[in-house]
C-alpha atoms as a PDB file:
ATOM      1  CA  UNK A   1      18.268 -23.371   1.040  1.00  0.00           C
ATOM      2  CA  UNK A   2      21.342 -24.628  -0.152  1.00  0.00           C
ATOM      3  CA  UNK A   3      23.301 -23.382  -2.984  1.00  0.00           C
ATOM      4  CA  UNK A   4      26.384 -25.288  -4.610  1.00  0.00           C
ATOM      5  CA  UNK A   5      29.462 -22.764  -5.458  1.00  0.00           C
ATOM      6  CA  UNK A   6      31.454 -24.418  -7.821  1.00  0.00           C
ATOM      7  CA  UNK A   7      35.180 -23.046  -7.895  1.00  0.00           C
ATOM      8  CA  UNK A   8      37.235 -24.883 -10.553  1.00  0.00           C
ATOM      9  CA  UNK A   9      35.629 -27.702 -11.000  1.00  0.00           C
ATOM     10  CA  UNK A  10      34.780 -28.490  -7.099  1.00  0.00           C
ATOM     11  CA  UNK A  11      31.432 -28.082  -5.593  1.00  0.00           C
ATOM     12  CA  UNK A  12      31.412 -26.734  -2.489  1.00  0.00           C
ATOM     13  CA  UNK A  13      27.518 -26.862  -0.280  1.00  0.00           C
ATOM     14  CA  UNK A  14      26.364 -23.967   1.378  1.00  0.00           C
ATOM     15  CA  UNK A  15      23.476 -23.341   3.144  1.00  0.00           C
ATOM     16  CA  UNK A  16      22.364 -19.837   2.160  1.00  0.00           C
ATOM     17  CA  UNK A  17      18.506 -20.020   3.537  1.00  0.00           C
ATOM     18  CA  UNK A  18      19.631 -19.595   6.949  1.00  0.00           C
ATOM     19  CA  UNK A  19      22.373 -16.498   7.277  1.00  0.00           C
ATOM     20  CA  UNK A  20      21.404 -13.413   7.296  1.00  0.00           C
ATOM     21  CA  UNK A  21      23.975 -10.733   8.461  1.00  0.00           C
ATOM     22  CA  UNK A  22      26.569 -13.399   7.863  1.00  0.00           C
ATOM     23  CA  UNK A  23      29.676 -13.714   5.566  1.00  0.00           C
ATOM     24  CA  UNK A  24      30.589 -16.714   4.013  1.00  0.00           C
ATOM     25  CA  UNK A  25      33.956 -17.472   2.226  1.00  0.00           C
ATOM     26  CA  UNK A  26      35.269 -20.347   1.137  1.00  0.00           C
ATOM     27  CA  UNK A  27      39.253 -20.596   1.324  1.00  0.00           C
ATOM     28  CA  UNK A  28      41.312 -23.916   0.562  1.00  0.00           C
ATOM     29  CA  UNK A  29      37.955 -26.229   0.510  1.00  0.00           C
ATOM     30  CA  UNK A  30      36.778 -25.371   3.359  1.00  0.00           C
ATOM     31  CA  UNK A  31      33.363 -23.355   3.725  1.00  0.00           C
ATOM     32  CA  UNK A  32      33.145 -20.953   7.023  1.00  0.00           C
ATOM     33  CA  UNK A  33      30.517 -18.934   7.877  1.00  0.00           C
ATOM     34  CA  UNK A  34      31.432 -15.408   9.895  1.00  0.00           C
ATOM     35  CA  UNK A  35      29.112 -12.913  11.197  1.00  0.00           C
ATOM     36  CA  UNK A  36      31.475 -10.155  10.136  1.00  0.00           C
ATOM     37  CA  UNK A  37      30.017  -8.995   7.630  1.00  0.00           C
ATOM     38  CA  UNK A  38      33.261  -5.839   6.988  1.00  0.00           C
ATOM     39  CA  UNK A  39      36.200  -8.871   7.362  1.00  0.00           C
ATOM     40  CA  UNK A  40      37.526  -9.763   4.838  1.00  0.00           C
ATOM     41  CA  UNK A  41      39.989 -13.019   4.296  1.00  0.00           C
ATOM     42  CA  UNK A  42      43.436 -12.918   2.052  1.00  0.00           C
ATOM     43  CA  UNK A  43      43.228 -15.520  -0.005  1.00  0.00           C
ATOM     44  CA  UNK A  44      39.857 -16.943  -0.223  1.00  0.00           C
ATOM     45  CA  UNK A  45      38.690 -18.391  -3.210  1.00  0.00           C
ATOM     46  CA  UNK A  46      34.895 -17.181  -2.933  1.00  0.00           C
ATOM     47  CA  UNK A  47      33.729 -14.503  -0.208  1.00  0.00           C
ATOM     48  CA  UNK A  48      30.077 -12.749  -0.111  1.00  0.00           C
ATOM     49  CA  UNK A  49      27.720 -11.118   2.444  1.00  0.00           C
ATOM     50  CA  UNK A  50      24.699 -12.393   3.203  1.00  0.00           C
ATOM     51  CA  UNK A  51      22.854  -9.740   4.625  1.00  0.00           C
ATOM     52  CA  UNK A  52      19.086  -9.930   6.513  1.00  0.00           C
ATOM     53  CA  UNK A  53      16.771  -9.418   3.506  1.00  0.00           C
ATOM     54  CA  UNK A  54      18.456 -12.021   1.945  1.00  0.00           C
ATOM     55  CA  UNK A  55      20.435  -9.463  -0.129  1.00  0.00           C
ATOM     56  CA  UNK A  56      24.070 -11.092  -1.261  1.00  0.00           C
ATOM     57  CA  UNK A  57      27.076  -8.942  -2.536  1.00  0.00           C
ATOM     58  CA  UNK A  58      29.533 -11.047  -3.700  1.00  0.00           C
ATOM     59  CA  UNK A  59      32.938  -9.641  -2.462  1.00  0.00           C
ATOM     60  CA  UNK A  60      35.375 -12.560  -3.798  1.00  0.00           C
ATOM     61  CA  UNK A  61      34.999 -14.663  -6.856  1.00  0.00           C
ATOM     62  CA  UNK A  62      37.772 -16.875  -9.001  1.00  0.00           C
ATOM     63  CA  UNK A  63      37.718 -16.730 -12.793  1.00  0.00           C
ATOM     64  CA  UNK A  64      36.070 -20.050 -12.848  1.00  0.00           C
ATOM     65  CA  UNK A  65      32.770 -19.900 -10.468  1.00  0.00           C
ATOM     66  CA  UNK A  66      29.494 -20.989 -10.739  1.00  0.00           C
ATOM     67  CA  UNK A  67      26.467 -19.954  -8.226  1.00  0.00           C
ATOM     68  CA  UNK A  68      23.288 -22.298  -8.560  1.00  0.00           C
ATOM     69  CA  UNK A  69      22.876 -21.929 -12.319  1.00  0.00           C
ATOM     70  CA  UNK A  70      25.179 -19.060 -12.692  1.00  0.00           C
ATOM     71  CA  UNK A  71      28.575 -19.496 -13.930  1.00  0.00           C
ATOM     72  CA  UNK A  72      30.412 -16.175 -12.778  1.00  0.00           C
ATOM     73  CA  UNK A  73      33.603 -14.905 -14.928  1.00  0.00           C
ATOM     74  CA  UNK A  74      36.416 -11.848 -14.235  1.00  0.00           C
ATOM     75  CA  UNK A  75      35.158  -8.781 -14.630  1.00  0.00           C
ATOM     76  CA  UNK A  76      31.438  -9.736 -16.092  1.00  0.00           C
ATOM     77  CA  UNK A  77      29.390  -7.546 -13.018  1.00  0.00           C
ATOM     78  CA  UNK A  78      26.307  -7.802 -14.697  1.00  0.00           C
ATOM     79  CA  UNK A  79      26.581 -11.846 -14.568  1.00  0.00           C
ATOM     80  CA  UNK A  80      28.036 -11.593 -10.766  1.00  0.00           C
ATOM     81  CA  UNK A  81      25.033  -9.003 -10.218  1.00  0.00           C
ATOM     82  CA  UNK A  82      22.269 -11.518 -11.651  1.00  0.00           C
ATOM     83  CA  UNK A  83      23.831 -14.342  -9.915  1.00  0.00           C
ATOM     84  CA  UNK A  84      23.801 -12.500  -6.586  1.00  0.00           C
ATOM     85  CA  UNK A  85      19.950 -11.908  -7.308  1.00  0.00           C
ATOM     86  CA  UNK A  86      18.914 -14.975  -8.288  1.00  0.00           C
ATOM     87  CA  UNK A  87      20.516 -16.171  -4.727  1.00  0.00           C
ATOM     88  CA  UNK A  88      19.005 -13.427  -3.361  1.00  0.00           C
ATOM     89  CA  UNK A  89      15.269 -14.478  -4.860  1.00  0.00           C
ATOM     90  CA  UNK A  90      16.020 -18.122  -3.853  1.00  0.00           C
ATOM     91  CA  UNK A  91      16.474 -17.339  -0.190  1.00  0.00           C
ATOM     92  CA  UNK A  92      13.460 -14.981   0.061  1.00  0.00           C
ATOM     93  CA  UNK A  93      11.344 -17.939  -1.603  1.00  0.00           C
ATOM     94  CA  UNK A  94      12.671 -20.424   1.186  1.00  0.00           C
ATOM     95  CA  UNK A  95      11.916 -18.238   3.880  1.00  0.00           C
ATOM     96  CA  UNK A  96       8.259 -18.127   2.570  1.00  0.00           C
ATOM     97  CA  UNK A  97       8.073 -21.594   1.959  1.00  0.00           C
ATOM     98  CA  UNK A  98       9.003 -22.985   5.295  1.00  0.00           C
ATOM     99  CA  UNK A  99       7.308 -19.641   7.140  1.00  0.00           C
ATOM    100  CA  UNK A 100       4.595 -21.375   7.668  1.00  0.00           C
ATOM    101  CA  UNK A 101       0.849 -21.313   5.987  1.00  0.00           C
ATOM    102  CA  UNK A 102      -2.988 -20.723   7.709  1.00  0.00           C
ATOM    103  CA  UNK A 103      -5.417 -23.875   7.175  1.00  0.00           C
ATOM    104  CA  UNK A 104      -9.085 -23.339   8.584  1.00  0.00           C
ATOM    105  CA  UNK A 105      -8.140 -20.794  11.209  1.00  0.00           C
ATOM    106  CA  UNK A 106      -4.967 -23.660  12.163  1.00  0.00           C
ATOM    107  CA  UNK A 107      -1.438 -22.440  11.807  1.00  0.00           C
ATOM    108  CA  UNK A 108       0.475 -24.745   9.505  1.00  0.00           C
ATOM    109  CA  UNK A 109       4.038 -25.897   9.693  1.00  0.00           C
ATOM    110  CA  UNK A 110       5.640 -25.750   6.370  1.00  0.00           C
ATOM    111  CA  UNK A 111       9.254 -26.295   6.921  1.00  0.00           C
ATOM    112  CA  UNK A 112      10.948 -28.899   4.859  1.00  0.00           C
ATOM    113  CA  UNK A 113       9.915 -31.984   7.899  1.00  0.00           C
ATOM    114  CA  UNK A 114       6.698 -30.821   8.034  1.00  0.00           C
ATOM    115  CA  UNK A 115       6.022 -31.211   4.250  1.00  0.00           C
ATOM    116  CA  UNK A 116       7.061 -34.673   4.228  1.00  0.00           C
ATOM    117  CA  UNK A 117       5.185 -35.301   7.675  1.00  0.00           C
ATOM    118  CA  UNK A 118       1.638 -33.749   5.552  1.00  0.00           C
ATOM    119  CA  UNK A 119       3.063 -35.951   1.998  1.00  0.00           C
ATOM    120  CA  UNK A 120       3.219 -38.846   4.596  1.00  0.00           C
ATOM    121  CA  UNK A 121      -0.427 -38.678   6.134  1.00  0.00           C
ATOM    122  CA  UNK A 122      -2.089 -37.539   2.321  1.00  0.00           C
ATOM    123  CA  UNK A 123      -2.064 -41.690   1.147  1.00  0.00           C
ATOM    124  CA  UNK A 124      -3.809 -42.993   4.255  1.00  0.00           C
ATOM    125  CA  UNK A 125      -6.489 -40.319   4.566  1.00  0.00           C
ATOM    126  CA  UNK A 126      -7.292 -40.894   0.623  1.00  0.00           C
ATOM    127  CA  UNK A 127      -7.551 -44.669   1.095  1.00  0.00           C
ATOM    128  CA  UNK A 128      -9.742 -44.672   4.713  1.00  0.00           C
ATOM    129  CA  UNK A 129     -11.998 -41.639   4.692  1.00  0.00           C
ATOM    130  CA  UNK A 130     -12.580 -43.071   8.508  1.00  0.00           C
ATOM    131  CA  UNK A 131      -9.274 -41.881   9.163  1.00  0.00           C
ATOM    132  CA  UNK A 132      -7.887 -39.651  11.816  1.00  0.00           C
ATOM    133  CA  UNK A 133      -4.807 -38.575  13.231  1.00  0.00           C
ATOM    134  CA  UNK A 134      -3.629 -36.365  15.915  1.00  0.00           C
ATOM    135  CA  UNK A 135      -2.030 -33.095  14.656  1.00  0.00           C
ATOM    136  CA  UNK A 136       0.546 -31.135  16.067  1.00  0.00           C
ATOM    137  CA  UNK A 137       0.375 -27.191  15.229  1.00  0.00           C
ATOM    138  CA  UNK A 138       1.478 -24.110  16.850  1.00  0.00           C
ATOM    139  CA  UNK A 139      -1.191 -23.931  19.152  1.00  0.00           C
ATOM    140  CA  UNK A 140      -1.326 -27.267  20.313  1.00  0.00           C
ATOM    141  CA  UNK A 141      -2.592 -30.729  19.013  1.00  0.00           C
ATOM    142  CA  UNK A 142      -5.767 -31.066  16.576  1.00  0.00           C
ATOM    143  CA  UNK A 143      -7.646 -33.941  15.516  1.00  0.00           C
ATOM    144  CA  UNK A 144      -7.358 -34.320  12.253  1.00  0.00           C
ATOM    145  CA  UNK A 145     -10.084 -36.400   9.706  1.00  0.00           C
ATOM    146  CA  UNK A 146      -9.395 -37.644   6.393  1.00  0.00           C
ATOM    147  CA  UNK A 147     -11.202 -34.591   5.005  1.00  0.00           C
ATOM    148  CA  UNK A 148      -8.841 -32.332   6.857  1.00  0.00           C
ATOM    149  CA  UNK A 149      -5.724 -34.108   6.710  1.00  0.00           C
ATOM    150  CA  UNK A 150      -6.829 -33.545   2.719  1.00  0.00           C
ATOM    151  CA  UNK A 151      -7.109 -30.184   2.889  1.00  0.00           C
ATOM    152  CA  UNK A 152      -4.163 -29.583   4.994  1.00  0.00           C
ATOM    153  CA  UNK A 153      -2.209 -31.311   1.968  1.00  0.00           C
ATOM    154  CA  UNK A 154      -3.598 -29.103  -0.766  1.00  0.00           C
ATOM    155  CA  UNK A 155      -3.199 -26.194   0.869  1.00  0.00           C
ATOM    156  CA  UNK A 156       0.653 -26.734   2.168  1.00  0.00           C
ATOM    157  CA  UNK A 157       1.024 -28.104  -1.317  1.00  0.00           C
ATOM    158  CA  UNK A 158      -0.546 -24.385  -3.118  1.00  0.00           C
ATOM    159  CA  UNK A 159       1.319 -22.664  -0.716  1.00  0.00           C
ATOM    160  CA  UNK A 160       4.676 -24.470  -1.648  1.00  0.00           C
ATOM    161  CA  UNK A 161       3.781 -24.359  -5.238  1.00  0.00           C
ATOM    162  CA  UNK A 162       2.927 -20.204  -4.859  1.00  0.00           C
ATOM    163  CA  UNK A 163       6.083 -19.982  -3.221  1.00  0.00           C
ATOM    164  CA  UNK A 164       8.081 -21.699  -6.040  1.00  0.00           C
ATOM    165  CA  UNK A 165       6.241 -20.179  -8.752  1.00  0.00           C
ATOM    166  CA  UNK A 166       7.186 -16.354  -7.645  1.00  0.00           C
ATOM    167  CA  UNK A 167      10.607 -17.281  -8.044  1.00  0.00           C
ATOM    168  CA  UNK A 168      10.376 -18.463 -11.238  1.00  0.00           C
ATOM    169  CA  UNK A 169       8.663 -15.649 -12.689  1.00  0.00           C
ATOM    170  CA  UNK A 170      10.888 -13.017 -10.569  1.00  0.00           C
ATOM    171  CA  UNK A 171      13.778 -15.296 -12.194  1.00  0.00           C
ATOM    172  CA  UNK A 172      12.546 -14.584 -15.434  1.00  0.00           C
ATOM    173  CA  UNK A 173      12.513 -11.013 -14.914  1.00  0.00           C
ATOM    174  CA  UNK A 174      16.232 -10.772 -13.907  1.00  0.00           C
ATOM    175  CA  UNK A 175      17.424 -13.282 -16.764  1.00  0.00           C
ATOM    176  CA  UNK A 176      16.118 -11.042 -19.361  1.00  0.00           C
END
């Protein structure tokens, strides 16, 4: 899940989905990821923790910084707080959404591939109800009809959706 930080005016990417127990920090433009999660570095512009439950304590922040929606300001914890939450949500949420999802007793990829790979098939088995495909899931391939290929597309789709709308409303909650 990627997250721009935005430090005076300059967007800088970082994946935050994907480190738990890490420490990122962000010094002269450049983005570095450390799994140190103690060090600290003189001079960064932006430092947190990202630690395994997707919790993120924000240990470095300029006057000007924004996280995802969040614009972050010297000495306003609350607002550094709330943005560190909302990050915190918004990993949790991806590592639902591409856990994975159960379809007719058939393990479902849901990482960000696989939903394209499902969005991909959903056209052809709603225009030739003759259609089949081979299907690759954690247990090995499955033949797949139009009917299934269907209902493999609503229910990654639901799943997706569910995943999406928790953080909204768990969002809301923190914004109030």
């Amino acid at each position: 899940m990627y997250r721009d930080i935005v430090i005076d005016g300059t967007a800088h990417r970082a994946d935050l989905g994907i480190l738990p127990d890490h420490r990122i920090t962000i010094k002269d433009g450049d983005v570095s990821v450390s799994p140190d999660l103690d060090g600290r570095t003189p001079g960064a512009e932006f430092e947190a923790a990202f630690t395994g439950r997707g919790k993120i304590d924000v240990i470095a922040a300029p006057e000007e910084c924004v996280i995802g929606d969040a614009v972050l300001e010297p000495g306003d914890d609350l607002k550094m707080a709330r943005a560190a939450k909302l990050a915190e949500i918004a990993a949790a949420r991806w590592r639902e959404e591409v856990g994975g999802t159960a379809v007719n007793g058939m393990a479902i990829d849901t990482s960000r591939e696989s939903q394209a790979l499902v969005t991909g098939a959903t056209p052809q088995a709603t225009i030739d109800p003759e259609y089949t495909c081979r299907w690759k899931t954690a247990a090995g391939f499955v033949e797949l009809d139009a009917a299934a290929i269907l209902a493999v597309a609503v229910a990654v789709r639901t799943h997706v959706q569910a995943c999406f709308d928790k953080e909204a409303n768990l969002a809301g909650l923190v914004n109030e």
